[in-house]
C-alpha atoms as a PDB file:
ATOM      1  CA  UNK A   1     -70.880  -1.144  -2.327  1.00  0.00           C
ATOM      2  CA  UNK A   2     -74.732  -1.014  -4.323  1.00  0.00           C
ATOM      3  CA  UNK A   3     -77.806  -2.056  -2.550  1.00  0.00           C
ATOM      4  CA  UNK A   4     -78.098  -5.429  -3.819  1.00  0.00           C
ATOM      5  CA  UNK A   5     -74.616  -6.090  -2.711  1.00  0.00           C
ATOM      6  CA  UNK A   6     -75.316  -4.411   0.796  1.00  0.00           C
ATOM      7  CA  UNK A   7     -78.647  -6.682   1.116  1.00  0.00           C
ATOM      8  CA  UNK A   8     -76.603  -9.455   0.128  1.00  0.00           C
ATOM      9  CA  UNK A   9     -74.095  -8.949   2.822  1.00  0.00           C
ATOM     10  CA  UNK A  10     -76.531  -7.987   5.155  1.00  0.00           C
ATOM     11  CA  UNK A  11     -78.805 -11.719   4.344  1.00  0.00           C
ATOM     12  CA  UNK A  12     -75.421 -13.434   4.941  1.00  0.00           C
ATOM     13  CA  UNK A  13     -74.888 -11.886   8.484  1.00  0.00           C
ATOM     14  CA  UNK A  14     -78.445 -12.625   9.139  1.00  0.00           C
ATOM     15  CA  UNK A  15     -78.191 -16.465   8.082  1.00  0.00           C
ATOM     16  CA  UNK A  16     -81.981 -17.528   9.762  1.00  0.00           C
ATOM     17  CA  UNK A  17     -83.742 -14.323   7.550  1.00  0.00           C
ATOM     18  CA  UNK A  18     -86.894 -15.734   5.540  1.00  0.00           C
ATOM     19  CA  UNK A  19     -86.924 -15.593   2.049  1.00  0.00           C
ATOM     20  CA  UNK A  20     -87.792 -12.406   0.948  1.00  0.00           C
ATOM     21  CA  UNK A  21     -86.446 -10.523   3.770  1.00  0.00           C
ATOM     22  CA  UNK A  22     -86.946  -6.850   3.420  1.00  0.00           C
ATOM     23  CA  UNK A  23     -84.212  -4.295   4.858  1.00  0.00           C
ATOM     24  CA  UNK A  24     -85.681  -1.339   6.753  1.00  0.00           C
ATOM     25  CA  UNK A  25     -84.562   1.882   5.300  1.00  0.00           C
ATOM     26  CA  UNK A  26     -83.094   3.264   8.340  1.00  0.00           C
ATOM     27  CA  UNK A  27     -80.901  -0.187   8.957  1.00  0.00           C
ATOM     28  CA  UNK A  28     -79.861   0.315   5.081  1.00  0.00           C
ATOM     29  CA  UNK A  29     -78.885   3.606   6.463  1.00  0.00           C
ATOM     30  CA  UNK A  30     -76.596   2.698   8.901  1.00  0.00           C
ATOM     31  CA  UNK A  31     -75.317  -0.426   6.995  1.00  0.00           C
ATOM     32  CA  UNK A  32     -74.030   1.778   4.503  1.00  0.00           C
ATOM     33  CA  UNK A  33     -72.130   3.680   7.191  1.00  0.00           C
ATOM     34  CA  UNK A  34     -70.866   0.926   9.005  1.00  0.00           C
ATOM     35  CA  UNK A  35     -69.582  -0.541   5.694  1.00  0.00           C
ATOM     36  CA  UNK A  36     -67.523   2.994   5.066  1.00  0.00           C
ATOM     37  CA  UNK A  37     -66.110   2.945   8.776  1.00  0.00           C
ATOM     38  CA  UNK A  38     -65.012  -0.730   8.101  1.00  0.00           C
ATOM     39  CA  UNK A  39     -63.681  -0.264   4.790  1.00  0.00           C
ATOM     40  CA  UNK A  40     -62.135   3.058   6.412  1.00  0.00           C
ATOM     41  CA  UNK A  41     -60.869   0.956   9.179  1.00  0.00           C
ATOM     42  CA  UNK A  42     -59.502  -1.618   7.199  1.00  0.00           C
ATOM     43  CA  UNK A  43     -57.102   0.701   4.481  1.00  0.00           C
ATOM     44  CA  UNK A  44     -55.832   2.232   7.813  1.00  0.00           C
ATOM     45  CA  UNK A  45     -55.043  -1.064   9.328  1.00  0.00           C
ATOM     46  CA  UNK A  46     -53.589  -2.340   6.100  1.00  0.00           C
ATOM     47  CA  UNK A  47     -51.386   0.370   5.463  1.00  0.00           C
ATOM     48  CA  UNK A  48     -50.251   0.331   9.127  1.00  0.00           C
ATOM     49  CA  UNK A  49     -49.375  -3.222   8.633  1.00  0.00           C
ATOM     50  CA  UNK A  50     -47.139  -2.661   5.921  1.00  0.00           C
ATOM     51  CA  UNK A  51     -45.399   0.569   7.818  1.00  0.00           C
ATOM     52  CA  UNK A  52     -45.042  -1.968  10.605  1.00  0.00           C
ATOM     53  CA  UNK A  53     -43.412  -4.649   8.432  1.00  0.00           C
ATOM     54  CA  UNK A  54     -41.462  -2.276   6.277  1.00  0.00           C
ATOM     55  CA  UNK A  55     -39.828  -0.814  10.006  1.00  0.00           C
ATOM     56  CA  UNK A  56     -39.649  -4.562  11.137  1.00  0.00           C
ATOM     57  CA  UNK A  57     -37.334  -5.634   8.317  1.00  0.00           C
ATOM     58  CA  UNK A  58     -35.308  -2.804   8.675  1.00  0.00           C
ATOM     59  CA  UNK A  59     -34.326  -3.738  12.444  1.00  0.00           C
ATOM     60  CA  UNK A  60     -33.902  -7.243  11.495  1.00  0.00           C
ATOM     61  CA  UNK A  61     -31.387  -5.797   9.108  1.00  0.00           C
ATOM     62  CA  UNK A  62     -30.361  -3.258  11.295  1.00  0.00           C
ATOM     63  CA  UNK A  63     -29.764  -5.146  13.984  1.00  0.00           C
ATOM     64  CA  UNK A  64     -28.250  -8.649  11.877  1.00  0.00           C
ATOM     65  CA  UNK A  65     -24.393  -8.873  11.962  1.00  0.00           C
ATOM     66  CA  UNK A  66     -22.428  -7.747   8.986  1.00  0.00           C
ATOM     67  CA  UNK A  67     -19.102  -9.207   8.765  1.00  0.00           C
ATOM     68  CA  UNK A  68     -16.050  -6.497   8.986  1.00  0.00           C
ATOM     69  CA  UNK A  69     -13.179  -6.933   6.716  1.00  0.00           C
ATOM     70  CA  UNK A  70      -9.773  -7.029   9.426  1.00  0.00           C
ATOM     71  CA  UNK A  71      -6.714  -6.271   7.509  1.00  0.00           C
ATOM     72  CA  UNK A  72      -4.680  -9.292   7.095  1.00  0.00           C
ATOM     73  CA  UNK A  73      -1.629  -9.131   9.540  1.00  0.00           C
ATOM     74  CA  UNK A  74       1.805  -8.142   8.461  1.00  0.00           C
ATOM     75  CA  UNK A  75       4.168 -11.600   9.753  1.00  0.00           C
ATOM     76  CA  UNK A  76       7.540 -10.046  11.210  1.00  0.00           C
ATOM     77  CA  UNK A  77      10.464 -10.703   9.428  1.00  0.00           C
ATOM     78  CA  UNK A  78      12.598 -13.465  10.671  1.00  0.00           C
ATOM     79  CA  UNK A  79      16.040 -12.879  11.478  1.00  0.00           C
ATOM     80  CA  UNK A  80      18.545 -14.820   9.597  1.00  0.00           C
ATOM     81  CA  UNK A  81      20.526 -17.497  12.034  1.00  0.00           C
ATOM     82  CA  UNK A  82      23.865 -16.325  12.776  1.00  0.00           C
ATOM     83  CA  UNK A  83      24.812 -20.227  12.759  1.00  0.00           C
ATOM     84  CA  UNK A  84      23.500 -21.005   9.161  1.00  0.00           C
ATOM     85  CA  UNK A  85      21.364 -23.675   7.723  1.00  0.00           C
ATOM     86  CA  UNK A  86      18.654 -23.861   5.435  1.00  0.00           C
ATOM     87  CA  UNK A  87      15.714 -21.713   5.721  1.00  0.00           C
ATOM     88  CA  UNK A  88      12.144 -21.884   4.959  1.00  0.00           C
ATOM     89  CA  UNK A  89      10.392 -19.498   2.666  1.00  0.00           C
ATOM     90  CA  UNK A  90       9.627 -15.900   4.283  1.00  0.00           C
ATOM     91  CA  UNK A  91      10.540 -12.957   4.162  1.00  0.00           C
ATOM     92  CA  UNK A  92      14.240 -12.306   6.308  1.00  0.00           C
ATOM     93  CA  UNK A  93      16.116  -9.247   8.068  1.00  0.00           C
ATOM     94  CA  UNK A  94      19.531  -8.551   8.600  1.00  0.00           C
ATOM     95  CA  UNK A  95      20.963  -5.715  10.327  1.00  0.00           C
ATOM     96  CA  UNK A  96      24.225  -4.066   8.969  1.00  0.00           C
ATOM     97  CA  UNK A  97      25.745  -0.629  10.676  1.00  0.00           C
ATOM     98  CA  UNK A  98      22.652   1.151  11.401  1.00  0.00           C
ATOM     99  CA  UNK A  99      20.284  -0.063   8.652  1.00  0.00           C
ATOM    100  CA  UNK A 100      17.972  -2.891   8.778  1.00  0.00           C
ATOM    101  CA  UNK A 101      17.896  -5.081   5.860  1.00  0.00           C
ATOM    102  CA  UNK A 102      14.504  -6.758   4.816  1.00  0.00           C
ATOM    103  CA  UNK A 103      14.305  -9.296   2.102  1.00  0.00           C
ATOM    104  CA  UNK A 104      12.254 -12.448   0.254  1.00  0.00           C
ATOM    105  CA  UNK A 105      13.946 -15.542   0.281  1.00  0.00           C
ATOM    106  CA  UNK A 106      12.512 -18.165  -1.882  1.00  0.00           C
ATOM    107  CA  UNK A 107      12.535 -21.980  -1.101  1.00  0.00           C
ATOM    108  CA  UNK A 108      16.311 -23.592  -1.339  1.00  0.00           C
ATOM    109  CA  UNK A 109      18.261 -21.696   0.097  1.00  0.00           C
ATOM    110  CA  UNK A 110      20.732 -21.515   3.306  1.00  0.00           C
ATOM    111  CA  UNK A 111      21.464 -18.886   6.023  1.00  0.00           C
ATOM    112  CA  UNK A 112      25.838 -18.076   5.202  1.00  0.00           C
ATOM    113  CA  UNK A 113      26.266 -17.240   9.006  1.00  0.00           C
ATOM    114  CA  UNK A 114      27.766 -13.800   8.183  1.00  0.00           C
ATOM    115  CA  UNK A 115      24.816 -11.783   6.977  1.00  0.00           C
ATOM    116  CA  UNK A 116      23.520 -13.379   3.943  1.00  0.00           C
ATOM    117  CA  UNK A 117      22.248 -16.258   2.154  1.00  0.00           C
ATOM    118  CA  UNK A 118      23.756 -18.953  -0.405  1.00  0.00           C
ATOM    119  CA  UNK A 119      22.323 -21.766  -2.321  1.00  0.00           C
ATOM    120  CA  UNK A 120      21.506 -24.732  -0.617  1.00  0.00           C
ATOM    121  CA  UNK A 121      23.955 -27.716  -1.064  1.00  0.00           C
ATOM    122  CA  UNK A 122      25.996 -25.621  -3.093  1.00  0.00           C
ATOM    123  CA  UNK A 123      27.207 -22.362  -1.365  1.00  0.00           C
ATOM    124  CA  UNK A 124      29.291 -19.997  -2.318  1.00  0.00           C
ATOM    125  CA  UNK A 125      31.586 -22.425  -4.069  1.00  0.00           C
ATOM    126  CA  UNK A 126      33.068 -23.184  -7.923  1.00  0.00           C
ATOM    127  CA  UNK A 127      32.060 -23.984 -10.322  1.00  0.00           C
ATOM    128  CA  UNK A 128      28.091 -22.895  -9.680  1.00  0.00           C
ATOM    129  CA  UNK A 129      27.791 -21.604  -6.289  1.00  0.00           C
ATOM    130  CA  UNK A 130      25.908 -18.289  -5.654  1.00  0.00           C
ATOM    131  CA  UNK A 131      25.310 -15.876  -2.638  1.00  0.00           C
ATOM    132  CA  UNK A 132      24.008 -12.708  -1.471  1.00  0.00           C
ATOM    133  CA  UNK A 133      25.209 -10.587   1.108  1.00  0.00           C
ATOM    134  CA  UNK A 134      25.409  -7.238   2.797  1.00  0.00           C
ATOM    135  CA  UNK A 135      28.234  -4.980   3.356  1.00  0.00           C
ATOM    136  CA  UNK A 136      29.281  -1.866   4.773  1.00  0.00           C
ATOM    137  CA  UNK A 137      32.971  -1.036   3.457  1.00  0.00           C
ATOM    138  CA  UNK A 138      35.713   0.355   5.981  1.00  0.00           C
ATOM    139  CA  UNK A 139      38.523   0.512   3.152  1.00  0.00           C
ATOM    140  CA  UNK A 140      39.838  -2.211   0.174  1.00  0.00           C
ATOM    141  CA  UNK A 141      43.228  -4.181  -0.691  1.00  0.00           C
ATOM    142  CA  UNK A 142      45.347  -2.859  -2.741  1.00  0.00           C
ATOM    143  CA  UNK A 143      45.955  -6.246  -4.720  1.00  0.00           C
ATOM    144  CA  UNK A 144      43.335  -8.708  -3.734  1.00  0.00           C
ATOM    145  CA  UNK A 145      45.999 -11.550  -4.483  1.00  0.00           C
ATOM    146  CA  UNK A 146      48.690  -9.871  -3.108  1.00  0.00           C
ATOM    147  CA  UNK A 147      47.321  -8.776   0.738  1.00  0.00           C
ATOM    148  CA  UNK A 148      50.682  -8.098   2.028  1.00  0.00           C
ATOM    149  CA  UNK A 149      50.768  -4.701   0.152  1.00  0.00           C
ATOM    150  CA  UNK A 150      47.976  -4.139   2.530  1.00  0.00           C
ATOM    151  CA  UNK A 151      44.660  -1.598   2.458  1.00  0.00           C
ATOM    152  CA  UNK A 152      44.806   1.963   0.561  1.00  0.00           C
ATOM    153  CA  UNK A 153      46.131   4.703   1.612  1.00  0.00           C
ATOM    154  CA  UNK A 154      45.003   7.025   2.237  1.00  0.00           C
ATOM    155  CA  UNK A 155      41.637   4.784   3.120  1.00  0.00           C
ATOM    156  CA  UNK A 156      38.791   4.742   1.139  1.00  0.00           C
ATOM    157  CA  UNK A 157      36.857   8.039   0.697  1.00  0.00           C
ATOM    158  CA  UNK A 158      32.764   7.781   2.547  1.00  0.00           C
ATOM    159  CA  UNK A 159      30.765   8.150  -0.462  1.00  0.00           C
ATOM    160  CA  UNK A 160      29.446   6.037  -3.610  1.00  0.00           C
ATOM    161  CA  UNK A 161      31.762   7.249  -5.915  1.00  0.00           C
ATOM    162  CA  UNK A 162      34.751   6.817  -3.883  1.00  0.00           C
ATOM    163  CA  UNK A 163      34.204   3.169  -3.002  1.00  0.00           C
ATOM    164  CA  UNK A 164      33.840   2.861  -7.330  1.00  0.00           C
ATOM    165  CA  UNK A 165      37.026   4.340  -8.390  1.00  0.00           C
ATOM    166  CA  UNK A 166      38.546   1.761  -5.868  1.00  0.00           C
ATOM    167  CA  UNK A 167      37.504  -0.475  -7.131  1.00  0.00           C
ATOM    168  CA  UNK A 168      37.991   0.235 -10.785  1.00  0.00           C
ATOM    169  CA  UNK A 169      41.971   1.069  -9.295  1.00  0.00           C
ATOM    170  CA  UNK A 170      41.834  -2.400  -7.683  1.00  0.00           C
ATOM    171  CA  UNK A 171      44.949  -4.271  -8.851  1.00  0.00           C
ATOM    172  CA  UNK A 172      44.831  -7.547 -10.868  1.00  0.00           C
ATOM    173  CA  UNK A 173      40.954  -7.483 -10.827  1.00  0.00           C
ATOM    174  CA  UNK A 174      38.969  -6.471 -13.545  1.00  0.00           C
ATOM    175  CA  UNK A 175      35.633  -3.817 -12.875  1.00  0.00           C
ATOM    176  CA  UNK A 176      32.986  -2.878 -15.452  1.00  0.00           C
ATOM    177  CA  UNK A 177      31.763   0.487 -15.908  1.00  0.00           C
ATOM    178  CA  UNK A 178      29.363   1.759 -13.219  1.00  0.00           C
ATOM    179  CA  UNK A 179      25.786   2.754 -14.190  1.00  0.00           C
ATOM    180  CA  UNK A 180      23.207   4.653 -12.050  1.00  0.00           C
ATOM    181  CA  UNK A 181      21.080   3.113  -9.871  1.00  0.00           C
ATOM    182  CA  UNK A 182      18.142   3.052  -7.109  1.00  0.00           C
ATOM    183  CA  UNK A 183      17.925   0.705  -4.676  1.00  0.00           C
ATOM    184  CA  UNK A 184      14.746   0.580  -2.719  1.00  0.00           C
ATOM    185  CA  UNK A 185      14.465   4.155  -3.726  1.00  0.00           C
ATOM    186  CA  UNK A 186      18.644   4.965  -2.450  1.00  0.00           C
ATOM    187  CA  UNK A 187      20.774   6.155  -4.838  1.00  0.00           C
ATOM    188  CA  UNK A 188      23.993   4.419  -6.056  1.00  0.00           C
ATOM    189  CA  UNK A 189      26.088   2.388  -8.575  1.00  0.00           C
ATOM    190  CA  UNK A 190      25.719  -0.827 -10.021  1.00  0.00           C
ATOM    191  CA  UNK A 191      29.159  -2.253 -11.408  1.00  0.00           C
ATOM    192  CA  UNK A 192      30.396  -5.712 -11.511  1.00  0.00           C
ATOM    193  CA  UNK A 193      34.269  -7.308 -10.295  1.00  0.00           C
ATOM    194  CA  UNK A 194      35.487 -10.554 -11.591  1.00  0.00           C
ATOM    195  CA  UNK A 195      38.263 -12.357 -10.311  1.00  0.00           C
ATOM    196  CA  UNK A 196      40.210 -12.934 -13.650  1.00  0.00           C
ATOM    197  CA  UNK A 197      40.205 -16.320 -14.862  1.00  0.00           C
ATOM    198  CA  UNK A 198      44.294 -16.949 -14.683  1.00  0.00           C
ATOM    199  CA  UNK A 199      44.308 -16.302 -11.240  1.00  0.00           C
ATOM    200  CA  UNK A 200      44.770 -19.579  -8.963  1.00  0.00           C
ATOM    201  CA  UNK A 201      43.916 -18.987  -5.118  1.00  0.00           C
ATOM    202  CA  UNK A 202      46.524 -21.018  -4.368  1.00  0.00           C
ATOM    203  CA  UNK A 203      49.320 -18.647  -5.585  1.00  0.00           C
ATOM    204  CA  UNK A 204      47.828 -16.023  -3.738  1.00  0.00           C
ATOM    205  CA  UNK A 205      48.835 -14.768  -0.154  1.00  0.00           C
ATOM    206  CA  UNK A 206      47.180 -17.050   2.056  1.00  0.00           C
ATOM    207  CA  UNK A 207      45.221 -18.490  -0.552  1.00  0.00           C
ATOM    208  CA  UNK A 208      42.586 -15.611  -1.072  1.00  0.00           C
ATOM    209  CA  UNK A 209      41.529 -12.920  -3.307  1.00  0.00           C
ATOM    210  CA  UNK A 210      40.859 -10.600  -0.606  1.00  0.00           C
ATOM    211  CA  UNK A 211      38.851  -7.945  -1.519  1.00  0.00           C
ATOM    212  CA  UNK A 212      37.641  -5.324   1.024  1.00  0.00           C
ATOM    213  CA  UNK A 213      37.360  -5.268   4.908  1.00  0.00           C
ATOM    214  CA  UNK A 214      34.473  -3.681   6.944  1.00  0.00           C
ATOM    215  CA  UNK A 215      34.766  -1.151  10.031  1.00  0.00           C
ATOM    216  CA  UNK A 216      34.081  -4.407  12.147  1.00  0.00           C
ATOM    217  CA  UNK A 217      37.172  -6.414  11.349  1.00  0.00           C
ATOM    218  CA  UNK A 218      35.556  -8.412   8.613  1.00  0.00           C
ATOM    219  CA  UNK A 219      36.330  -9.066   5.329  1.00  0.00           C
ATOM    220  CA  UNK A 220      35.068 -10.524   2.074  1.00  0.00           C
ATOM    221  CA  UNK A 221      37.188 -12.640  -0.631  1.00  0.00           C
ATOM    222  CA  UNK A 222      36.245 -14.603  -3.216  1.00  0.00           C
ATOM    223  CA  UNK A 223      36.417 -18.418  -3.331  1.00  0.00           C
ATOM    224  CA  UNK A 224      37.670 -18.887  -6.795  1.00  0.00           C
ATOM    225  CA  UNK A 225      38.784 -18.055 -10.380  1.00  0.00           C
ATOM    226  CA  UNK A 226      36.353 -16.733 -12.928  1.00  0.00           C
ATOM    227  CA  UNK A 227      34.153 -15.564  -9.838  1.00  0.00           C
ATOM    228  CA  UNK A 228      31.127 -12.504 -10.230  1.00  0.00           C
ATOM    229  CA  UNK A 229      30.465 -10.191  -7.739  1.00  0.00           C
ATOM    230  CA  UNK A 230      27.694  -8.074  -8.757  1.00  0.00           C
ATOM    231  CA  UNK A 231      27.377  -5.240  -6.875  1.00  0.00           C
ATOM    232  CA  UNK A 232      24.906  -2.156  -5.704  1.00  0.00           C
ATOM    233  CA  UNK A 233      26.872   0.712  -4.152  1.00  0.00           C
ATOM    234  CA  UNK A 234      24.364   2.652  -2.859  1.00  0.00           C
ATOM    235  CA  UNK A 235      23.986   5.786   0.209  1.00  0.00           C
ATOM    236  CA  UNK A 236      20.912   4.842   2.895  1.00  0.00           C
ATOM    237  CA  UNK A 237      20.621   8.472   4.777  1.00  0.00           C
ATOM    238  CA  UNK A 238      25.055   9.045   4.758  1.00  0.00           C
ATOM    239  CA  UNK A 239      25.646   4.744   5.106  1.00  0.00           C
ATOM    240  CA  UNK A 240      27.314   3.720   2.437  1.00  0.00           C
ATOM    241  CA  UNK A 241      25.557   0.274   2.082  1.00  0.00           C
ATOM    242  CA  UNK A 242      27.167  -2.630  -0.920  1.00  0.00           C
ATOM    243  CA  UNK A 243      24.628  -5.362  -1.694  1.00  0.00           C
ATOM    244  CA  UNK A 244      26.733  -8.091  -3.015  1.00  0.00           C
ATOM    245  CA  UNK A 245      25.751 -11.213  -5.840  1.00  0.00           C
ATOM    246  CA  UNK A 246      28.235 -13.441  -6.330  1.00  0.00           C
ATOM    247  CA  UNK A 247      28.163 -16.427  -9.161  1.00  0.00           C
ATOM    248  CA  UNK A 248      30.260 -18.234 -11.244  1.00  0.00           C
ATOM    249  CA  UNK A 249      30.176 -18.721 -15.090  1.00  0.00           C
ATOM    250  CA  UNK A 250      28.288 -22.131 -14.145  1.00  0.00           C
ATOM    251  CA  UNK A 251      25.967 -21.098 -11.968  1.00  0.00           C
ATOM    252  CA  UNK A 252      22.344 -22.093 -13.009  1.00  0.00           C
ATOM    253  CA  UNK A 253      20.840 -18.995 -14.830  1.00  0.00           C
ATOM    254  CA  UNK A 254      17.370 -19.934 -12.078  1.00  0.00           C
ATOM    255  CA  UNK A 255      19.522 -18.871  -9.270  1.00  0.00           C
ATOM    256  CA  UNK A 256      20.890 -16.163 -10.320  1.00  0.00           C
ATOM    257  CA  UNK A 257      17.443 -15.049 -11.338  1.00  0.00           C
ATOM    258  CA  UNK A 258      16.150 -15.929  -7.478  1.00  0.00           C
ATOM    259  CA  UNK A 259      19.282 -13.878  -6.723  1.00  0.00           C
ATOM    260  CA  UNK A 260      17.887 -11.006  -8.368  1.00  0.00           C
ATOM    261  CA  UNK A 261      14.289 -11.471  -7.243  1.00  0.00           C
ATOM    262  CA  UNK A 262      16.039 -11.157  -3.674  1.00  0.00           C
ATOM    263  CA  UNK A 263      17.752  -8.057  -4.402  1.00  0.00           C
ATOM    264  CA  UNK A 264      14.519  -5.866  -6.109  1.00  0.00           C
ATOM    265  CA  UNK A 265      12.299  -7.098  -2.639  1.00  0.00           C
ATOM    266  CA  UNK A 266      14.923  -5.524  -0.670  1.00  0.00           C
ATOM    267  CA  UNK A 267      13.459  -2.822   2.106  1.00  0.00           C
ATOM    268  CA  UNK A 268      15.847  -0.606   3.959  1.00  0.00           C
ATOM    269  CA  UNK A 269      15.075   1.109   7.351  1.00  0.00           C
END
C-alpha cells in the first residue's frame, strides 16, 4: 500500500477530517504497520479458512453413507414333488443313491413322480412325448420284450463301460456307438437305444419293453415303438449315474432342445 492510498484509507476511517487533513508522520508510521499486521492477519485467516473447509468436506464425505454392494442370494433348489404336476420355472433337485441332482427347468413342464420331469400335457407318451430322468442301474433284461428270460447273468458289471456293452448286447433293441463324454465335469458315455419301430407293446410280455431295473426295485420301460432314449452313462466319485432323454420321432425339435438345455445345467454333489 503507497502513501496516497494509506492517506486515503486513513481519511475514510476518519469520515469528520477537514479538507486538507494532514497525517502526522509518526501516525503514518504506525498505519503502515498496522496495515502489514492486518494484511498479515488476514492471508493467515484466509488460508485457515480454506484448511478448515477443505477438512470439513472431507468429514462430510467421510462420515456420508456409501452404499455396500450385498451379493445377491443363491434361492435353494426346490425339490421335485414326488406326486407330480406342473412346475414353475426354477431351478430343481433330485436325489438318486448318494448324489444330489440339481437342474433348470424351463416353463411347461411337469414333475413325472419318479425322479424326473416330462412335458406338460403330453408326457412321456407317442407320438411326441418327451422326459428326463435319473437313474442308477442295478442290472438290465435280457430281451426288453421278452422279460420272462429275465435280468443278465451274471449281473451287470459297476462301471461305465460295463453298463454300455449291455446295452449294445441288449436283445431286439438297437444301440448306437458310444462316444466320450463329461457330464458336469464326470466322465462317461453318451450312446442312444431305440425301441425298433416293428415292435408293438402289445405283443410283448406284459405289454412293456422293459429295459433295466435299479438296486431299489424300480424299473424303466419305454411306452412305445420308434421310442429314443438318449443317454449319459457317466461315474460321480464310484456311482454309476444314467441321465436319461427320451423322445419320439414326433416330438417337437423345441423340447427336445429344452431337454438338452436341462441336461448341460445339470450340477452333481
Amino acid at each position: 500500500m503507497n502513501d496516497t492510498e494509506m492517506r486515503e484509507r486513513l481519511a475514510d476511517l476518519a469520515g469528520d477530517a477537514p479538507n486538507g487533513f494532514t497525517v502526522p508522520p509518526s501516525l503514518m508510521s504506525r498505519a503502515r504497520r498496522r496495515a502489514v499486521v492486518t494484511m498479515t492477519l488476514a492471508v493467515v485467516i484466509g488460508v485457515a479458512l480454506v484448511i478448515s473447509g477443505i477438512e470439513g468436506v472431507r468429514a462430510i464425505e467421510k462420515g456420508r453413507s456409501k452404499p455396500v454392494d450385498q451379493p445377491m442370494g443363491t434361492p435353494s433348489p426346490m425339490t421335485l414333488p414326488l406326486e407330480g404336476g406342473a412346475l414353475e420355472p426354477g431351478t430343481y433337485a433330485w436325489d438318486v443313491d448318494s448324489l444330489r441332482i440339481t437342474f433348470d427347468v424351463p416353463r411347461g413342464w411337469a414333475a413325472s413322480g419318479g425322479g424326473g420331469v416330462l412335458k406338460f400335457g403330453q408326457g412321456a407318451l407317442p407320438p411326441s412325448g418327451s422326459a428326463l430322468g435319473f437313474w442308477t442301474v442295478d442290472n438290465v433284461f435280457i430281451n426288453p420284450c421278452r422279460s420272462h428270460l429275465g435280468l443278465l447273468q451274471p449281473p451287470v458289471g459297476p462301471t461305465v463301460d460295463d453298463l454300455v456293452t449291455a446295452f449294445q448286447t441288449q436283445q431286439e433293441s438297437i444301440a448306437s456307438k458310444p462316444t466320450d463324454v463329461t457330464l458336469d465335469g464326470h466322465p462317461g458315455k453318451h450312446m442312444q437305444l431305440l425301441v425298433p419301430p416293428r415292435i408293438k407293446l402289445a405283443d410283448c410280455d406284459v405289454g412293456r419293453f422293459r429295459r433295466w431295473v435299479t438296486p431299489d426295485g424300480g424299473e424303466r420301460y419305454n411306452q412305445g415303438s420308434a421310442q429314443y432314449d438318449e443317454l449319459w452313462i457317466v461315474d460321480v466319485h464310484g456311482v454309476r449315474l444314467v441321465v436319461d432323454i427320451s423322445t419320439f420321432p414326433g416330438t417337437p425339435a423345441a423340447d427336445h432342445d429344452e431337454l438338452e438345455q436341462m441336461v448341460a445345467s445339470i450340477h452333481i454333489d
